[in-house]
C-alpha atoms as a PDB file:
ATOM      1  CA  UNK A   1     -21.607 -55.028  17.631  1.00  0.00           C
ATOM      2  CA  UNK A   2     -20.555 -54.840  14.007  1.00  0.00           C
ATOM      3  CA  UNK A   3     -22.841 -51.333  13.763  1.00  0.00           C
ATOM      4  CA  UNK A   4     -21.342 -50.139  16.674  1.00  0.00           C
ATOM      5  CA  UNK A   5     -17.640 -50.188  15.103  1.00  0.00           C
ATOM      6  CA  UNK A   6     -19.264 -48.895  12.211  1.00  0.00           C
ATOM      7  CA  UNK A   7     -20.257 -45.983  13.907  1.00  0.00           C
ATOM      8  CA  UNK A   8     -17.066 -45.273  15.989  1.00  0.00           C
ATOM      9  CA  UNK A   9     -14.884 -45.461  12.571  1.00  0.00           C
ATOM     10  CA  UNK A  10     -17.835 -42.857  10.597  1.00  0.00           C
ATOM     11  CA  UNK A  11     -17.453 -40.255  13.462  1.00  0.00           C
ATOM     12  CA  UNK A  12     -13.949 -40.919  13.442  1.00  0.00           C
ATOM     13  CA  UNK A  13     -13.091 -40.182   9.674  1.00  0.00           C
ATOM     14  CA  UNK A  14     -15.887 -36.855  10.778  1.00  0.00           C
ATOM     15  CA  UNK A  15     -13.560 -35.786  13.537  1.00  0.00           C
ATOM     16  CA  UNK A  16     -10.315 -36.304  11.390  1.00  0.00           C
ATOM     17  CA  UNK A  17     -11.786 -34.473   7.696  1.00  0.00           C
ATOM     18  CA  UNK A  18     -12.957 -31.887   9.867  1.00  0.00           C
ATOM     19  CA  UNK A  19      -9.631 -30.858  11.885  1.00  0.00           C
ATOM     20  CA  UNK A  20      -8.380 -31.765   8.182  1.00  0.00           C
ATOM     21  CA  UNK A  21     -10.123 -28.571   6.723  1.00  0.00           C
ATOM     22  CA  UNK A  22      -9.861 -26.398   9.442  1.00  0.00           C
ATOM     23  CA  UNK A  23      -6.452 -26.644   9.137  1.00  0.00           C
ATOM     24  CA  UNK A  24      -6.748 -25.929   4.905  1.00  0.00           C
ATOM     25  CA  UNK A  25      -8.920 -23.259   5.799  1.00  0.00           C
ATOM     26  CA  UNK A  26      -6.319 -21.637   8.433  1.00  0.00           C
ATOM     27  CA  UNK A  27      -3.840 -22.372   5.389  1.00  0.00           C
ATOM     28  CA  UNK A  28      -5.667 -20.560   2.605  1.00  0.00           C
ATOM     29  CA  UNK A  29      -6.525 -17.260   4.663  1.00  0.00           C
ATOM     30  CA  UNK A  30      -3.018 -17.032   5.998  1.00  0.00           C
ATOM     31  CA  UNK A  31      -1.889 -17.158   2.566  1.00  0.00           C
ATOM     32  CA  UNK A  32      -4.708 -15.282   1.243  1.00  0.00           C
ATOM     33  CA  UNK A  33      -3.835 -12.252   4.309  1.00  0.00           C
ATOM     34  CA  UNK A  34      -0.276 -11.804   3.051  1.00  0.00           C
ATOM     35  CA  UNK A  35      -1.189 -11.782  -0.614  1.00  0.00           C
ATOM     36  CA  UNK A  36      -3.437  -8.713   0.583  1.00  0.00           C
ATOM     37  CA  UNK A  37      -0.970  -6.866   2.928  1.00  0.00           C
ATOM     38  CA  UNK A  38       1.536  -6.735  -0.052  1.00  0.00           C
ATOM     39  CA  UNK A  39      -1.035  -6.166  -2.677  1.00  0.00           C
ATOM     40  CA  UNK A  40      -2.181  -2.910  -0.277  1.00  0.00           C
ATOM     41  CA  UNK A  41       1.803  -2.013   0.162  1.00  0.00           C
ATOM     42  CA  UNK A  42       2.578  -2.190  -3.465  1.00  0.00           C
ATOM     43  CA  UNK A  43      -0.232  -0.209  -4.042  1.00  0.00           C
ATOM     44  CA  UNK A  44       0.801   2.237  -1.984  1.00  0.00           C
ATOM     45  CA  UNK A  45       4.423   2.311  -3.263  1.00  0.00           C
ATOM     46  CA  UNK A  46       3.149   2.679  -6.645  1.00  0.00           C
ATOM     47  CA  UNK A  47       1.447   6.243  -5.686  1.00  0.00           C
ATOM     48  CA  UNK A  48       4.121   7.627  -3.943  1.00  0.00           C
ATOM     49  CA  UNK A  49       6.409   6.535  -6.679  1.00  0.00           C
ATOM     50  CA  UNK A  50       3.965   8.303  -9.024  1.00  0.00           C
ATOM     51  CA  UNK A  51       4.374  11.478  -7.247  1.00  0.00           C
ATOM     52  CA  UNK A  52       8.133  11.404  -7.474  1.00  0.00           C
ATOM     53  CA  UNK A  53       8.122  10.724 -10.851  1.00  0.00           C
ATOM     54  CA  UNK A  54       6.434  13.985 -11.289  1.00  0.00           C
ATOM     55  CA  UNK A  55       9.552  15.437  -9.793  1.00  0.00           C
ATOM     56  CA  UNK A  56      11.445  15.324 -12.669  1.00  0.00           C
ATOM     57  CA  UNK A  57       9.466  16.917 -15.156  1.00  0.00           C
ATOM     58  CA  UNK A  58       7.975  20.739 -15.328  1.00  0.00           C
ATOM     59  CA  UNK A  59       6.229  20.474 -11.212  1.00  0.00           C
ATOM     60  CA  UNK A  60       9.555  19.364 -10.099  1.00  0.00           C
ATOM     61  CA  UNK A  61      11.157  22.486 -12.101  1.00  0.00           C
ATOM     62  CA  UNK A  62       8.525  25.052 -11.055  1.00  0.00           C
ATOM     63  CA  UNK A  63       8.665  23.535  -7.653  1.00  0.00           C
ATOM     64  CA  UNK A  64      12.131  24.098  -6.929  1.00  0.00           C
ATOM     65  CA  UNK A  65      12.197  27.736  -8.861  1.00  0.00           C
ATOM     66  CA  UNK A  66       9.241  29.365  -8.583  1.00  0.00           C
ATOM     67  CA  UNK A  67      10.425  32.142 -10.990  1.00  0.00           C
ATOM     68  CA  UNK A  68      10.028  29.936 -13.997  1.00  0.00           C
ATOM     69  CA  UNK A  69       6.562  29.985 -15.803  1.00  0.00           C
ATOM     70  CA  UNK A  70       3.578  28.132 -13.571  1.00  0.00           C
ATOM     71  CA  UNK A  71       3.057  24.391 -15.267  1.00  0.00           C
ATOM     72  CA  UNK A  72      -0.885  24.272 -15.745  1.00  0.00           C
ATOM     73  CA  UNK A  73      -1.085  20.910 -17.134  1.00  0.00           C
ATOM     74  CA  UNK A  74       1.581  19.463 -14.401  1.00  0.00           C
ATOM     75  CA  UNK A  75       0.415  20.880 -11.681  1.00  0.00           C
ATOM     76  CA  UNK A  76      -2.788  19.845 -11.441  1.00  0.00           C
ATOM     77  CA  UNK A  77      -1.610  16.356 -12.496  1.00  0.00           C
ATOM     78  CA  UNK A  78       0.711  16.889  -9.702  1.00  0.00           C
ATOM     79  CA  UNK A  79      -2.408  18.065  -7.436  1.00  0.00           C
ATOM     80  CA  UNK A  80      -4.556  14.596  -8.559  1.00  0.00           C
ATOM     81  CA  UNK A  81      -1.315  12.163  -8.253  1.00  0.00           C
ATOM     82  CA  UNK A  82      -1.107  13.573  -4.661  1.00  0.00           C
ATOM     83  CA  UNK A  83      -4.873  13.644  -3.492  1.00  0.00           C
ATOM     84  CA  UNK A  84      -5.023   9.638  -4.312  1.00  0.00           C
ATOM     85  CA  UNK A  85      -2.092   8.870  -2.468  1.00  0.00           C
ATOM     86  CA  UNK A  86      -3.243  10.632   0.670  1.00  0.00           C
ATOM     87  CA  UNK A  87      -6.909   8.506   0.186  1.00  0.00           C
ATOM     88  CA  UNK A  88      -4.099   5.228   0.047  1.00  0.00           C
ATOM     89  CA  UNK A  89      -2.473   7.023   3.191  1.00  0.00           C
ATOM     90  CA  UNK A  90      -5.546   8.049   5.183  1.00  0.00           C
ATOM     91  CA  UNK A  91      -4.075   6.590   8.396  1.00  0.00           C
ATOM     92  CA  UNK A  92      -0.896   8.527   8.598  1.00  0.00           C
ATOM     93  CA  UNK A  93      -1.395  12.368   9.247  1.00  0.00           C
ATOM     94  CA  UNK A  94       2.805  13.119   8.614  1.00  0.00           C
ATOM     95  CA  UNK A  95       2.663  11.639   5.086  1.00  0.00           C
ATOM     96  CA  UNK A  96      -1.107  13.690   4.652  1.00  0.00           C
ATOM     97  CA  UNK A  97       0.795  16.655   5.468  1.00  0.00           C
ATOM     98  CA  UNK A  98       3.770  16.378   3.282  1.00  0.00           C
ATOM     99  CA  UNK A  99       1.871  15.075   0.257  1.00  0.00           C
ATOM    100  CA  UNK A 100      -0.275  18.147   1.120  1.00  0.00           C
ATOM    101  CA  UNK A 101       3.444  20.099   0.955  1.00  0.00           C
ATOM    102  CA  UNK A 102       4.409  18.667  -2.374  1.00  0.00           C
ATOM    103  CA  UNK A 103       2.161  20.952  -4.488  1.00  0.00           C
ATOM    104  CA  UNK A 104       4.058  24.326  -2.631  1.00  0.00           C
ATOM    105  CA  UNK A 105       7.667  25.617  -3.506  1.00  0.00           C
ATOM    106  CA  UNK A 106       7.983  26.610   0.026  1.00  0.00           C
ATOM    107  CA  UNK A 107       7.407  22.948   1.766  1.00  0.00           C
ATOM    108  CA  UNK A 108       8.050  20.961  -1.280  1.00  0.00           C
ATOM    109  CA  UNK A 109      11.571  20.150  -0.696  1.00  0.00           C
ATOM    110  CA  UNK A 110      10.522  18.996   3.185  1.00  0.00           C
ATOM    111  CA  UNK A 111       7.654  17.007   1.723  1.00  0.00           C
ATOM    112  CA  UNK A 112       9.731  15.381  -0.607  1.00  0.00           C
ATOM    113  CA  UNK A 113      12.141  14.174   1.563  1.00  0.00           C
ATOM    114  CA  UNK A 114       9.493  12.346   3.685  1.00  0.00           C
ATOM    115  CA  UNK A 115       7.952  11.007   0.606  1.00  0.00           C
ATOM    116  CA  UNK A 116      11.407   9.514   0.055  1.00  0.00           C
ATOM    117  CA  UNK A 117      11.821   7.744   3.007  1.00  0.00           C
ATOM    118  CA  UNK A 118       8.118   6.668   3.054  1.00  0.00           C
ATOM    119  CA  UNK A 119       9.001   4.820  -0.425  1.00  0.00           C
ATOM    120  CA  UNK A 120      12.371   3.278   1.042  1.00  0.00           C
ATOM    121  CA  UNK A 121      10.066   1.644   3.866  1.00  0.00           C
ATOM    122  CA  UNK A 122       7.359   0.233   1.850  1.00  0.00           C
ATOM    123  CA  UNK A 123      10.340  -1.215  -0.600  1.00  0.00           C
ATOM    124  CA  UNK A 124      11.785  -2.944   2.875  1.00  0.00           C
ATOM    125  CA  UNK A 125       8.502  -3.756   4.188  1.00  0.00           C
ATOM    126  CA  UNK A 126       7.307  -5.360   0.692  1.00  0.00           C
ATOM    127  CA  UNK A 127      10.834  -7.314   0.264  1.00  0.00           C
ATOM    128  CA  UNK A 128      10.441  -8.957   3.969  1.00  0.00           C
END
């Protein structure tokens, strides 16, 4: 008789640990997911912000007057700080085509305007 309680109480305290860490482990990858999602978001707010910045220096000049003398040395920073954030943006074909745009005086100003309102998202999406 004694073994018999003995046996109910060890598959008992089984039963209970494991719904115990099944719940943990529901806990931790929950946790674990979000710390991803905005890891991946600021990520991605980080390259788009690192196109704009290029805005304001010599691209963002030559790109809004082509008659002044061609940047070199900007541009093709310009050129790389765009071509990584369309590999962070390979989903969305819109934000490919105006990061594609952004290295062109004649779609720049289009482009950049997107890329804008791309960055305001990710900061709402990021803060929620």
């Amino acid at each position: 008789m004694a073994a018999v309680i003995a046996w109910d109480q060890t598959l008992l305290s089984f039963a209970l640990a494991a719904v115990a860490a099944g719940l943990a482990y529901r806990g931790a990858a929950r946790v674990l997911r979000l710390q991803a999602a905005r890891n991946e978001l600021r990520l991605r707010r980080d390259a788009l912000e690192q196109v704009l910045a290029m805005m304001d220096g010599a691209a963002g000049d030559y790109l809004r007057d082509d008659s002044l003398d061609y940047p070199q040395r900007e541009m093709v920073e310009l050129e790389r700080r765009t071509v990584q954030a369309q590999i962070l943006f390979w989903r969305d074909l819109a934000l490919q085509r105006a990061l594609q745009g952004m290295n062109s005086p004649a779609t720049h100003a289009a482009a950049l305007a997107v890329l804008r309102e791309t960055a305001a998202r990710l900061d709402r999406e990021a803060g929620s």
